[in-house]
N, C-alpha and C. Protein backbone atom coordinates (compact mmCIF):
# COMPACT_ATOMS: atom_id res chain seq x y z
N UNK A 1 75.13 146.70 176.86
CA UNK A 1 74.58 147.77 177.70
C UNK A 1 75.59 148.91 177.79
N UNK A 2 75.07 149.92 177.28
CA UNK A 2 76.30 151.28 177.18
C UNK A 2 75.63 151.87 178.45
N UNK A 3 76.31 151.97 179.48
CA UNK A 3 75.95 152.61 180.97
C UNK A 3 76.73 154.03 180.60
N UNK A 4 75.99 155.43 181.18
CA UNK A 4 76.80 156.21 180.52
C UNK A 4 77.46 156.85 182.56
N UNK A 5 78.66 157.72 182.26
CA UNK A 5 79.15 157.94 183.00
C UNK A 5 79.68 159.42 182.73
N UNK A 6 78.90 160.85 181.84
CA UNK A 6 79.26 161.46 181.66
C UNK A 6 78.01 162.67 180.97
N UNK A 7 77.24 163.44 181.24
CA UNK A 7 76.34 163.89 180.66
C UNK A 7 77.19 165.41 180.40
N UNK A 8 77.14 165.84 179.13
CA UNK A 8 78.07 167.26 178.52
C UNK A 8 76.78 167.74 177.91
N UNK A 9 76.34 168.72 178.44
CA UNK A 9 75.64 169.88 177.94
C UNK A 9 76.17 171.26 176.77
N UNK A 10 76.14 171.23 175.88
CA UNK A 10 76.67 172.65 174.56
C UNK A 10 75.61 173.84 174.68
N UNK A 11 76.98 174.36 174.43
CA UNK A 11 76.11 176.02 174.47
C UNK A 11 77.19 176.84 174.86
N UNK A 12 76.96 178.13 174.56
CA UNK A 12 77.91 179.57 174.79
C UNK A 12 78.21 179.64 176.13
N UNK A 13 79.49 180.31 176.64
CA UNK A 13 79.42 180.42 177.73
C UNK A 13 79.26 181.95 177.87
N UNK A 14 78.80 182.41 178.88
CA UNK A 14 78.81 184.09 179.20
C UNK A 14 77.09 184.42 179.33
N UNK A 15 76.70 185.52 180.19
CA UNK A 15 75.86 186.31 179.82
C UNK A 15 74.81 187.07 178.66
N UNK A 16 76.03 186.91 177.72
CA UNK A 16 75.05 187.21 176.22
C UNK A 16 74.64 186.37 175.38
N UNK A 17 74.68 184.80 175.98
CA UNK A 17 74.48 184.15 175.12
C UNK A 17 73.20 183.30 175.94
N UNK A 18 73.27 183.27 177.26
CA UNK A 18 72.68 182.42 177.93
C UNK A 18 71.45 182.21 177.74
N UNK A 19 70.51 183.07 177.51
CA UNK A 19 69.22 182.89 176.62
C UNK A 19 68.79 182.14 175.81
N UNK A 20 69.79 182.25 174.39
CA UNK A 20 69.86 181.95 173.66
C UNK A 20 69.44 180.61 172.99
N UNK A 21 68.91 179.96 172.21
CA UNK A 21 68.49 178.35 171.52
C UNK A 21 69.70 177.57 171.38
N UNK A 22 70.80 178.11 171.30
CA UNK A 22 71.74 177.11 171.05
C UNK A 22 72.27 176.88 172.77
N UNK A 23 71.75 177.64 173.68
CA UNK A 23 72.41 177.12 174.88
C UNK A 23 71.42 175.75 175.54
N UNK A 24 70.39 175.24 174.42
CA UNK A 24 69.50 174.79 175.31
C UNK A 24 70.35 173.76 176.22
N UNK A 25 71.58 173.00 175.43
CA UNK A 25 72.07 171.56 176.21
C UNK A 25 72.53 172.04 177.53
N UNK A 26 73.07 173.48 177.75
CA UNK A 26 73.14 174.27 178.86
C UNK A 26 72.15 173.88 179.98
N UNK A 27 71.03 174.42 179.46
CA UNK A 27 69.66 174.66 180.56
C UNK A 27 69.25 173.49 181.19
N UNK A 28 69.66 172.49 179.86
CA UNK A 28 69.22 170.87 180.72
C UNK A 28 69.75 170.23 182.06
N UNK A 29 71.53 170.57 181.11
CA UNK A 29 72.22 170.02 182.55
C UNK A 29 72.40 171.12 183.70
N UNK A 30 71.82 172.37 183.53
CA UNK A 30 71.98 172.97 184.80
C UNK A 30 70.77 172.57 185.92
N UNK A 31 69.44 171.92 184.64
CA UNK A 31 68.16 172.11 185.60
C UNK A 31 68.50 170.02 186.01
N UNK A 32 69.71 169.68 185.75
CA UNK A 32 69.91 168.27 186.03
C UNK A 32 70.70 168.71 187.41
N UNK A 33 71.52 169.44 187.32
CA UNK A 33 72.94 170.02 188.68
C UNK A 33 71.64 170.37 189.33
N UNK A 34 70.55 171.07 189.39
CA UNK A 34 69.58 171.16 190.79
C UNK A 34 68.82 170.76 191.19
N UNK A 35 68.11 169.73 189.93
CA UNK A 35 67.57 168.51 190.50
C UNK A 35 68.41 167.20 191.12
N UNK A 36 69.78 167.20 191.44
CA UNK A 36 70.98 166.43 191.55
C UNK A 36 71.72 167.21 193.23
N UNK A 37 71.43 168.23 193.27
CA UNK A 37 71.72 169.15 194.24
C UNK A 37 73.21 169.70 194.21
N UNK A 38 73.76 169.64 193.23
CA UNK A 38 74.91 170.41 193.21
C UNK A 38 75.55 170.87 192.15
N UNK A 39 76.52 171.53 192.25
CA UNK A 39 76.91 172.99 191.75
C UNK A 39 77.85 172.60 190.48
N UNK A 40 77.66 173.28 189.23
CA UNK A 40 78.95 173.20 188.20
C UNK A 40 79.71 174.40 188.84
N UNK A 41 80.38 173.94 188.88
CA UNK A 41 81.84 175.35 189.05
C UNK A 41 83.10 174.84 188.19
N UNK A 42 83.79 176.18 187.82
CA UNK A 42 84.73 176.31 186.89
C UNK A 42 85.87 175.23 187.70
N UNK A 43 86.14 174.01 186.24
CA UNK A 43 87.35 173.60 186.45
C UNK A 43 88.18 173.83 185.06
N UNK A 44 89.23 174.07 185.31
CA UNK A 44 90.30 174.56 184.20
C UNK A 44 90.98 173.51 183.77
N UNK A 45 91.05 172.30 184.63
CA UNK A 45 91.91 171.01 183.33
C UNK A 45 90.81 170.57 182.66
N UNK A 46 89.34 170.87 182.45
CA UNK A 46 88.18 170.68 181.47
C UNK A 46 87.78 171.56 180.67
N UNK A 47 88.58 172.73 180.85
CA UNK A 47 87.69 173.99 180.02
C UNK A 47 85.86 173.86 179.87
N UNK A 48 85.86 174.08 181.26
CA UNK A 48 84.63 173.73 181.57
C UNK A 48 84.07 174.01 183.01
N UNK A 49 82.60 174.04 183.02
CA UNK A 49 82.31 174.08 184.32
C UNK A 49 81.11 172.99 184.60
N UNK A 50 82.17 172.20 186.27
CA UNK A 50 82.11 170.50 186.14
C UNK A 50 81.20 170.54 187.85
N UNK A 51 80.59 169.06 187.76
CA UNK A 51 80.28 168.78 188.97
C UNK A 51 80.24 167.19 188.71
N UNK A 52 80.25 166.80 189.82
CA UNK A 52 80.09 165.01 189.92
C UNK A 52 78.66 165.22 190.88
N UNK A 53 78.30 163.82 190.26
CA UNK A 53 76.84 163.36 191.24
C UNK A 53 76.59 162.00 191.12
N UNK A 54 75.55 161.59 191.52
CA UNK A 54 75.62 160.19 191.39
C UNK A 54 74.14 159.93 191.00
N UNK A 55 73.95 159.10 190.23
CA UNK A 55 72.32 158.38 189.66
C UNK A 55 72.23 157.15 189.41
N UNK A 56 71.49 157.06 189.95
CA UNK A 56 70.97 155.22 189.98
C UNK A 56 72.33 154.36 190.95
N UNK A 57 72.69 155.19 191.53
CA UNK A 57 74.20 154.49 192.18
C UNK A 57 74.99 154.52 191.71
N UNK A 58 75.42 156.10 190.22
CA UNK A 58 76.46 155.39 190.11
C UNK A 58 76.78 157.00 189.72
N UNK A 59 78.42 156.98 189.78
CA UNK A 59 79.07 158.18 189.56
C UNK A 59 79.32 158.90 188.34
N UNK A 60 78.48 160.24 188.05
CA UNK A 60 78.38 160.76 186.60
C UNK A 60 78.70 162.39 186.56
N UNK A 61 79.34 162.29 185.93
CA UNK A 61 80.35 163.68 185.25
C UNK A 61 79.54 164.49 184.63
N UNK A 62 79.25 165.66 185.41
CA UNK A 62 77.97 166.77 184.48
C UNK A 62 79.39 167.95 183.96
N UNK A 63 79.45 168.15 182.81
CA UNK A 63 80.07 168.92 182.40
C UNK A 63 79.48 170.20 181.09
N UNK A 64 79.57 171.62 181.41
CA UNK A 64 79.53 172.50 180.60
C UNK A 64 80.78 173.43 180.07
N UNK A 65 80.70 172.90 179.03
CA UNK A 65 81.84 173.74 178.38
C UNK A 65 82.29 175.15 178.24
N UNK A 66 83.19 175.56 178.37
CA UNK A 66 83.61 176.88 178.54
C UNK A 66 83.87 177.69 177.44
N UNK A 67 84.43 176.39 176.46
CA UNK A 67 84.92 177.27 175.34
C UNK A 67 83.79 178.08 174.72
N UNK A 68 84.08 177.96 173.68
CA UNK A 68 82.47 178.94 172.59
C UNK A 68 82.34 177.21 171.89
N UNK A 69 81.01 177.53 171.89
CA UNK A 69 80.28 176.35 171.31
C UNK A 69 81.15 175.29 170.28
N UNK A 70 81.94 176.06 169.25
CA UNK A 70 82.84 175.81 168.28
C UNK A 70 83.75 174.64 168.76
N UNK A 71 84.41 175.14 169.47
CA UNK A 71 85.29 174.48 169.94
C UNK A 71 84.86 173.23 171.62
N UNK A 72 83.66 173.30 171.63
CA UNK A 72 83.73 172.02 172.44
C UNK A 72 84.41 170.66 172.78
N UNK A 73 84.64 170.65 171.86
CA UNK A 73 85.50 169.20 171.84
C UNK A 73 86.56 169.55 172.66
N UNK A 74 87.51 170.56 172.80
CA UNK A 74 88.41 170.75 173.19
C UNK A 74 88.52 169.76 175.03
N UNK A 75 87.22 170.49 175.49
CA UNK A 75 86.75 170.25 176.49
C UNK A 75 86.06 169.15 177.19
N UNK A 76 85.21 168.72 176.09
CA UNK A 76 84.69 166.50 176.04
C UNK A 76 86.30 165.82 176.16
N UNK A 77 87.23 166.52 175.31
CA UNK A 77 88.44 165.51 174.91
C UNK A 77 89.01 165.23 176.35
N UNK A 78 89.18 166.83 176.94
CA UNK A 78 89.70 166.63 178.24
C UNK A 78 89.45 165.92 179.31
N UNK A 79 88.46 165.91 179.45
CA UNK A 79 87.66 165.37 180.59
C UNK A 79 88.05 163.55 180.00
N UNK A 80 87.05 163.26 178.79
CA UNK A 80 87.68 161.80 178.52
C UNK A 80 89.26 161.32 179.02
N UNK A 81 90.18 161.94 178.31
CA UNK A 81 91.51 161.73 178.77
C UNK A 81 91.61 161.73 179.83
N UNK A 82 90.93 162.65 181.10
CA UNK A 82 91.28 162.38 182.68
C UNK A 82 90.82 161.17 183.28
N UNK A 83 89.57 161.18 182.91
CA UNK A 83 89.14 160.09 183.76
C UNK A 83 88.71 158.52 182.57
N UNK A 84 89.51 158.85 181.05
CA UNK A 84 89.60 157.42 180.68
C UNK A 84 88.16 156.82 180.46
N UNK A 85 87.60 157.89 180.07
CA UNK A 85 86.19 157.76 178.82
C UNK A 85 86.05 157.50 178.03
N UNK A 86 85.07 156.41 177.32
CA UNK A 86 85.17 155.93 175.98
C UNK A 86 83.97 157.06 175.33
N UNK A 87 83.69 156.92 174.00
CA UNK A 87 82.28 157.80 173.64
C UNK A 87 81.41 157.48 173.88
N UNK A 88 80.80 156.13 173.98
CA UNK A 88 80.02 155.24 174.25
C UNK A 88 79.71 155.46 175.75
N UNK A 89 80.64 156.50 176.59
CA UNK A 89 79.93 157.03 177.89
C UNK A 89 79.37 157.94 178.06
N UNK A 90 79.28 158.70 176.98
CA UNK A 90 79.02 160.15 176.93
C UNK A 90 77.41 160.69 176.61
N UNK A 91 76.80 161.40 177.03
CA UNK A 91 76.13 162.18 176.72
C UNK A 91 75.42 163.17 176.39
N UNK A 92 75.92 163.65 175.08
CA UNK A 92 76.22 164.99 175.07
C UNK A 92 74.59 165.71 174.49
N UNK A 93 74.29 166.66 174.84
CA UNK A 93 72.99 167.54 175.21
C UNK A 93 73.31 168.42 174.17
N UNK A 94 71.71 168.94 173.29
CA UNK A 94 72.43 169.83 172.07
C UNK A 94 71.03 169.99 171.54
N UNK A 95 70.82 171.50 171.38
CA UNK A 95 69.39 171.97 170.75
C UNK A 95 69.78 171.76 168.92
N UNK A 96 68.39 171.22 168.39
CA UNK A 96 68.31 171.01 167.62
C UNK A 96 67.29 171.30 166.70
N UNK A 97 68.11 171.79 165.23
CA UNK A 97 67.03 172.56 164.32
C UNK A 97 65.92 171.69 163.42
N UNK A 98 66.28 170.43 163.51
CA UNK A 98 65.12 169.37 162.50
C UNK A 98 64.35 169.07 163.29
N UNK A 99 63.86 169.35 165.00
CA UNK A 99 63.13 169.23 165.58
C UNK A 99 62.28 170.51 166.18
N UNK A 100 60.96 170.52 166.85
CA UNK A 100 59.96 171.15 166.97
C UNK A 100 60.16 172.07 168.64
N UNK A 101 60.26 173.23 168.85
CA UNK A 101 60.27 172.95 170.83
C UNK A 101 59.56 172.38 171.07
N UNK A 102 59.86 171.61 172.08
CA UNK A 102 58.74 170.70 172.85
C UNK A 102 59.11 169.67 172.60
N UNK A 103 59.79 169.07 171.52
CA UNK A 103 60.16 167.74 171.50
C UNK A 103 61.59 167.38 171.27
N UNK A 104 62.13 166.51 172.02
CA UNK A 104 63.18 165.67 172.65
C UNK A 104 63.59 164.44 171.92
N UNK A 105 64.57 163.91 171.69
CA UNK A 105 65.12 162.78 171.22
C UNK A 105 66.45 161.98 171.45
N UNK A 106 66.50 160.69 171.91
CA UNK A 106 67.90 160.28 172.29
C UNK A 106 68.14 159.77 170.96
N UNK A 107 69.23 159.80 170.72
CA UNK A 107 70.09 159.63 169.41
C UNK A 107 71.53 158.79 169.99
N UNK A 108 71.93 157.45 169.20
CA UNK A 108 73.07 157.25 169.59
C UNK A 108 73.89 157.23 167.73
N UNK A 109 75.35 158.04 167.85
CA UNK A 109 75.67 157.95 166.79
C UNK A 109 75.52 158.77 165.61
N UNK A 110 75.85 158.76 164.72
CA UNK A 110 75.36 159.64 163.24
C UNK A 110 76.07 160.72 163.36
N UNK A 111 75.80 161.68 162.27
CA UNK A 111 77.01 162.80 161.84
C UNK A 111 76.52 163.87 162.58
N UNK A 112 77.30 165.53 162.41
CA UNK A 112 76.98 166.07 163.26
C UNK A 112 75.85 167.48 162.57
N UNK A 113 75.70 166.98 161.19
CA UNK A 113 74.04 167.56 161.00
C UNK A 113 74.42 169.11 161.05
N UNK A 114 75.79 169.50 160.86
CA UNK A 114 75.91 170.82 160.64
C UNK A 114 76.08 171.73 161.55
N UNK A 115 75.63 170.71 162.69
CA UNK A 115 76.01 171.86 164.25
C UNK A 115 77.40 171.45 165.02
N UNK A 116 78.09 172.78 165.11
CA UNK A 116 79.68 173.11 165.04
C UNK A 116 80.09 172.64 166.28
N UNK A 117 79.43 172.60 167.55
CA UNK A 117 79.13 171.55 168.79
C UNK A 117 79.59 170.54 168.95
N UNK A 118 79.23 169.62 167.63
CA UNK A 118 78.84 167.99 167.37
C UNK A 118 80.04 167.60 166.60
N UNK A 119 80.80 168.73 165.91
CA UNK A 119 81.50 168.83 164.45
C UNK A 119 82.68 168.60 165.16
N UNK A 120 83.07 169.55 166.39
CA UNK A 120 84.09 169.87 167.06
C UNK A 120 84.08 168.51 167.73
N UNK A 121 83.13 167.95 168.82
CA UNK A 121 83.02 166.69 169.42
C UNK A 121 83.51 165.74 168.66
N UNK A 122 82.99 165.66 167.59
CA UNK A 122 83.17 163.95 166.89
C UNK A 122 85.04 164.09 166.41
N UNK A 123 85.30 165.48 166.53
CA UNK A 123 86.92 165.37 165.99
C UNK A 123 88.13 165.36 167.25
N UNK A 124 87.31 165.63 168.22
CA UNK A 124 87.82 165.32 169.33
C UNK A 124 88.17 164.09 170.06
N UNK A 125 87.21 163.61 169.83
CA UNK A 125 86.59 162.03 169.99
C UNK A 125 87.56 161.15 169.31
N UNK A 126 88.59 161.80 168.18
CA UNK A 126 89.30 160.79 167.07
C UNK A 126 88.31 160.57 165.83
N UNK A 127 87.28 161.30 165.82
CA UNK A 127 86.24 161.12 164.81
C UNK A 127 85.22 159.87 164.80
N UNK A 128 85.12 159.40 166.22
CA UNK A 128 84.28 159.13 166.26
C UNK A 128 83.05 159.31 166.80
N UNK A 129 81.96 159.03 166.25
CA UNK A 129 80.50 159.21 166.61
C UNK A 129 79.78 158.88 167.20
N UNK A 130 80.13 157.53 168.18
CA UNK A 130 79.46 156.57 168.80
C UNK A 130 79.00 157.19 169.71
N UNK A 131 79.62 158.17 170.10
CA UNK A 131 78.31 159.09 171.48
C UNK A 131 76.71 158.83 171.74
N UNK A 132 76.38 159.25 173.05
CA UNK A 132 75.06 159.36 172.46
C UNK A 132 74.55 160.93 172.50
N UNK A 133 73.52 161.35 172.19
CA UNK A 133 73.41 162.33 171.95
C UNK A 133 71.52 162.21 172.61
N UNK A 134 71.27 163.47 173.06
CA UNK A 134 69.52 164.32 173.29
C UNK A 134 69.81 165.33 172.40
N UNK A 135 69.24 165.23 171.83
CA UNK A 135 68.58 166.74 170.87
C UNK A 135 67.02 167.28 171.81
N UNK A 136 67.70 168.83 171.64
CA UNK A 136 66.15 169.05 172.39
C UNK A 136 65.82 170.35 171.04
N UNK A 137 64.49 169.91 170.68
CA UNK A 137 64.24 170.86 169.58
C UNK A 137 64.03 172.09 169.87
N UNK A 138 64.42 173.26 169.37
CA UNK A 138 64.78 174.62 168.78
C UNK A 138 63.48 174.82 167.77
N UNK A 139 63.56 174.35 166.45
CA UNK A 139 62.57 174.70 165.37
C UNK A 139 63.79 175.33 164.67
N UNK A 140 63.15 175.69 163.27
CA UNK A 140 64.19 175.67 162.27
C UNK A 140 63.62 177.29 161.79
N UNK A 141 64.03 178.23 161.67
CA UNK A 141 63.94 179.71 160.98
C UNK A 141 63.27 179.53 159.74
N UNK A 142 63.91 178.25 158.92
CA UNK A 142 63.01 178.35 158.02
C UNK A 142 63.64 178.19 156.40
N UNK A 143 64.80 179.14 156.41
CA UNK A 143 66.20 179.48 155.49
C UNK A 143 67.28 179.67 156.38
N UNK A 144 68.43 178.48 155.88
CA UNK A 144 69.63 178.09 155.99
C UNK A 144 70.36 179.59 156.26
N UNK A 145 70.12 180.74 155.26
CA UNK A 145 70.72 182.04 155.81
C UNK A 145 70.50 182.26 156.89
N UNK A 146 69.43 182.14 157.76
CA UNK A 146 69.27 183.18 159.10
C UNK A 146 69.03 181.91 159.88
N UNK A 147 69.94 180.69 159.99
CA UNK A 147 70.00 179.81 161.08
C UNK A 147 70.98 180.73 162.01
N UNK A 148 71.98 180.96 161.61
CA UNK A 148 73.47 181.95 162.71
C UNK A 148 72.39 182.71 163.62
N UNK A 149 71.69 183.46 163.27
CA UNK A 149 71.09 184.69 163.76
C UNK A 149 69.81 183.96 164.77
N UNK A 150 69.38 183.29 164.47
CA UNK A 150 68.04 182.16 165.01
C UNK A 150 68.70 181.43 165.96
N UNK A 151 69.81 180.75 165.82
CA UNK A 151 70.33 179.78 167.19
C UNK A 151 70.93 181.34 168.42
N UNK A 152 71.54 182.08 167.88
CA UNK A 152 72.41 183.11 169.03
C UNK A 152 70.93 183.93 169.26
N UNK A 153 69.49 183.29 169.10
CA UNK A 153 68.66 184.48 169.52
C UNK A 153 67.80 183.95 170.52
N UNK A 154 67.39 184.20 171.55
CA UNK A 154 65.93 183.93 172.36
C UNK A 154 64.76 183.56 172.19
N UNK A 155 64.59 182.23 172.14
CA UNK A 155 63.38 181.99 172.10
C UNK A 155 61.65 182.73 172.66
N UNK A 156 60.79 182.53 171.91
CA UNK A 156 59.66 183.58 172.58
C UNK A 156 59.57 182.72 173.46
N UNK A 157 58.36 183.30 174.57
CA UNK A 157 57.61 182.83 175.96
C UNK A 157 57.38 181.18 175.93
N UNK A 158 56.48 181.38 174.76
CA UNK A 158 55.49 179.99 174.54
C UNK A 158 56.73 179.37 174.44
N UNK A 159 57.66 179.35 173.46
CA UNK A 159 58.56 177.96 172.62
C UNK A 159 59.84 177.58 174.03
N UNK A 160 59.66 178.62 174.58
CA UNK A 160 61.08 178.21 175.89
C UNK A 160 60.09 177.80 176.63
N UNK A 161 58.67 177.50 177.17
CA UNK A 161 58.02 176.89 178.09
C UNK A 161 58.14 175.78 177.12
N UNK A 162 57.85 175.22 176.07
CA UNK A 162 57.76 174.05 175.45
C UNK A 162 59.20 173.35 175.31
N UNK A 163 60.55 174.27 175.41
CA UNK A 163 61.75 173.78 175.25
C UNK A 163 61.92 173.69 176.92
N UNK A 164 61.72 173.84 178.09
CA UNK A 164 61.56 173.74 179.10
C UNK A 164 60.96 172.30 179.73
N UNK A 165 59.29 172.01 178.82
CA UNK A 165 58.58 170.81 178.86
C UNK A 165 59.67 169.70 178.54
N UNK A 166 59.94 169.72 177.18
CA UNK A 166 61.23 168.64 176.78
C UNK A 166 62.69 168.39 177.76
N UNK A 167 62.84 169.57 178.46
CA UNK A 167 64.24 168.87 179.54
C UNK A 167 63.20 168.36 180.75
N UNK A 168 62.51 169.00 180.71
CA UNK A 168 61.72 167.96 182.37
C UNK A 168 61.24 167.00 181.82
N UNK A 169 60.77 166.26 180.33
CA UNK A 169 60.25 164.73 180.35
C UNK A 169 61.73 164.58 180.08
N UNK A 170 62.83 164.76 179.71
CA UNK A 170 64.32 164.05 179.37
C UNK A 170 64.99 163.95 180.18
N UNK A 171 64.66 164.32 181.44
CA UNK A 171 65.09 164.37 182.88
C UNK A 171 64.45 163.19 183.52
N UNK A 172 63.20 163.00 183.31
CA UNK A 172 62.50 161.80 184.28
C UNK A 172 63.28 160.27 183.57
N UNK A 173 63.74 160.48 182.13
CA UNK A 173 63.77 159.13 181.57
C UNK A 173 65.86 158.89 181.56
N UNK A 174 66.48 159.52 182.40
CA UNK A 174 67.73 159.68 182.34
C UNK A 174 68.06 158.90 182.79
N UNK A 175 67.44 158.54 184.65
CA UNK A 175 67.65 157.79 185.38
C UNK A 175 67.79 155.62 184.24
N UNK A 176 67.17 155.81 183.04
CA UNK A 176 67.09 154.55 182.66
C UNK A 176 68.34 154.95 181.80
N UNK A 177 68.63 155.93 181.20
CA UNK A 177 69.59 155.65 179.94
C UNK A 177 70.91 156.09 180.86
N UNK A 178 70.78 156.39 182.08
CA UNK A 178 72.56 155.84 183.05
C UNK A 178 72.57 154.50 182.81
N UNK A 179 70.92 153.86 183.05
CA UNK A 179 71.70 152.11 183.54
C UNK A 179 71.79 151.63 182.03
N UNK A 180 71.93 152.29 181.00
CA UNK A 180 71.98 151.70 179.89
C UNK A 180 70.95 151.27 179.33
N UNK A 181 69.40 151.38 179.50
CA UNK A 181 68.33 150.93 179.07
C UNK A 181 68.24 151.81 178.29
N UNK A 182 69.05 152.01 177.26
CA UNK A 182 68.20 153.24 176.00
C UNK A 182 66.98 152.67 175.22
N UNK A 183 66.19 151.85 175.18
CA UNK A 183 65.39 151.36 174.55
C UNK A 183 64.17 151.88 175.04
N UNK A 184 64.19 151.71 176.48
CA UNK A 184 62.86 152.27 177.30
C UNK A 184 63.24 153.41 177.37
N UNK A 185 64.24 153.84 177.39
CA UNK A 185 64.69 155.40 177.55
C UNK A 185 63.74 156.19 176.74
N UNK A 186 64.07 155.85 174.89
CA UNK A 186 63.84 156.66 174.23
C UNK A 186 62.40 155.97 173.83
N UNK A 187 61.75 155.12 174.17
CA UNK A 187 60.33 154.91 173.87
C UNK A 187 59.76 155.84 175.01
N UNK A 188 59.94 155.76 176.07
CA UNK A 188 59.00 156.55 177.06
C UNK A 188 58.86 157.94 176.51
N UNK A 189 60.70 158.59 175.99
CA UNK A 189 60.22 159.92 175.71
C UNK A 189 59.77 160.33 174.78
N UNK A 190 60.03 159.75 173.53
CA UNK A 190 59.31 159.66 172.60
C UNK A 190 58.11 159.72 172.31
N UNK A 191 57.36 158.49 172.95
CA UNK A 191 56.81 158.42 172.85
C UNK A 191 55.46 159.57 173.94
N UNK A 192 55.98 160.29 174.85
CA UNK A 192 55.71 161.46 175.54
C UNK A 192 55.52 162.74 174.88
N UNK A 193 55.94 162.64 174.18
CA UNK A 193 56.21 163.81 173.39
C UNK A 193 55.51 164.24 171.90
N UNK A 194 54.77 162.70 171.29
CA UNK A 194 54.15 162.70 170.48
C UNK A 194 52.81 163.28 169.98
């Protein structure tokens, strides 16, 4: 049973980015900090902006990174080292281009699929992968050239109400993948989403 004790949301930090498809792991854990009732605010030994809360009874580390997307790890590493995190506690939040908006996926493990987020994480980590990971789908541009330009851009109306739909069903099924039930975790949403 991997109980997790750490949910890390990716994405830009600042104003010009906040829109944006690559901030979705952002939007999740912020719309998790207010369904949770409290606040990320800037802490500086995380390069990040952190809150604690508690689910299912138990004490969990919402963290958004400060750096630029790139360099995340910097910031997972830290936090692990303070409070003596394995990867296997982690859950790190991250829009994703092989998936559709609207649909959601828990992932434990595997490479980081090209997103610089995941790239930075897993080298932080000591290179390892054992994390688990939500992908919340983005949709794909189409050509590998104009992915840069497609993740730093705004989703239309429709596809952010449908990337919106996917953090509120990945929100109801969280409460199981704290206590470590990823099995029902990712059948419920999965299978929600189909």
């Amino acid at each position: 049973m991997n109980e997790l004790h750490a949910i890390i949301g990716l994405g830009n930090p600042g104003a010009r980015y906040e829109a944006t498809r690559h901030n979705a792991g952002f939007w999740l854990l912020e719309a998790l900090a207010r369904e949770c009732g409290v606040s990320l605010r800037e802490q500086r030994k995380f390069l990040g902006n952190y809150a604690k809360t508690t689910l299912e009874g138990r004490d969990i580390h919402l963290l958004a990174p400060t750096t630029l997307m790139n360099h995340s790890g910097q910031s997972i590493g830290a936090l692990c080292k303070f409070f003596k995190l394995s990867p296997e506690q982690l859950l790190v939040v991250h829009d994703e281009l092989d998936l559709l908006p609207g649909v959601a996926r828990f992932k434990q493990g595997g490479g980081h699929g090209g997103h610089n987020g995941l790239r930075d994480t897993i080298s932080a980590l000591g290179n390892s992968r054992d994390f688990h990971r939500l992908r919340l789908g983005i949709g794909h541009p189409g050509s590998a050239a104009q992915v840069v330009n497609y993740v730093l851009s705004a989703p239309g109306k429709a596809e952010r109400r449908a990337i919106d739909e996917a953090i509120e069903a990945s929100l109801e099924q969280l409460p199981l993948a704290v206590k470590g039930d990823w099995a029902r975790a990712m059948n419920h949403l999965h299978s929600a989403r189909d």
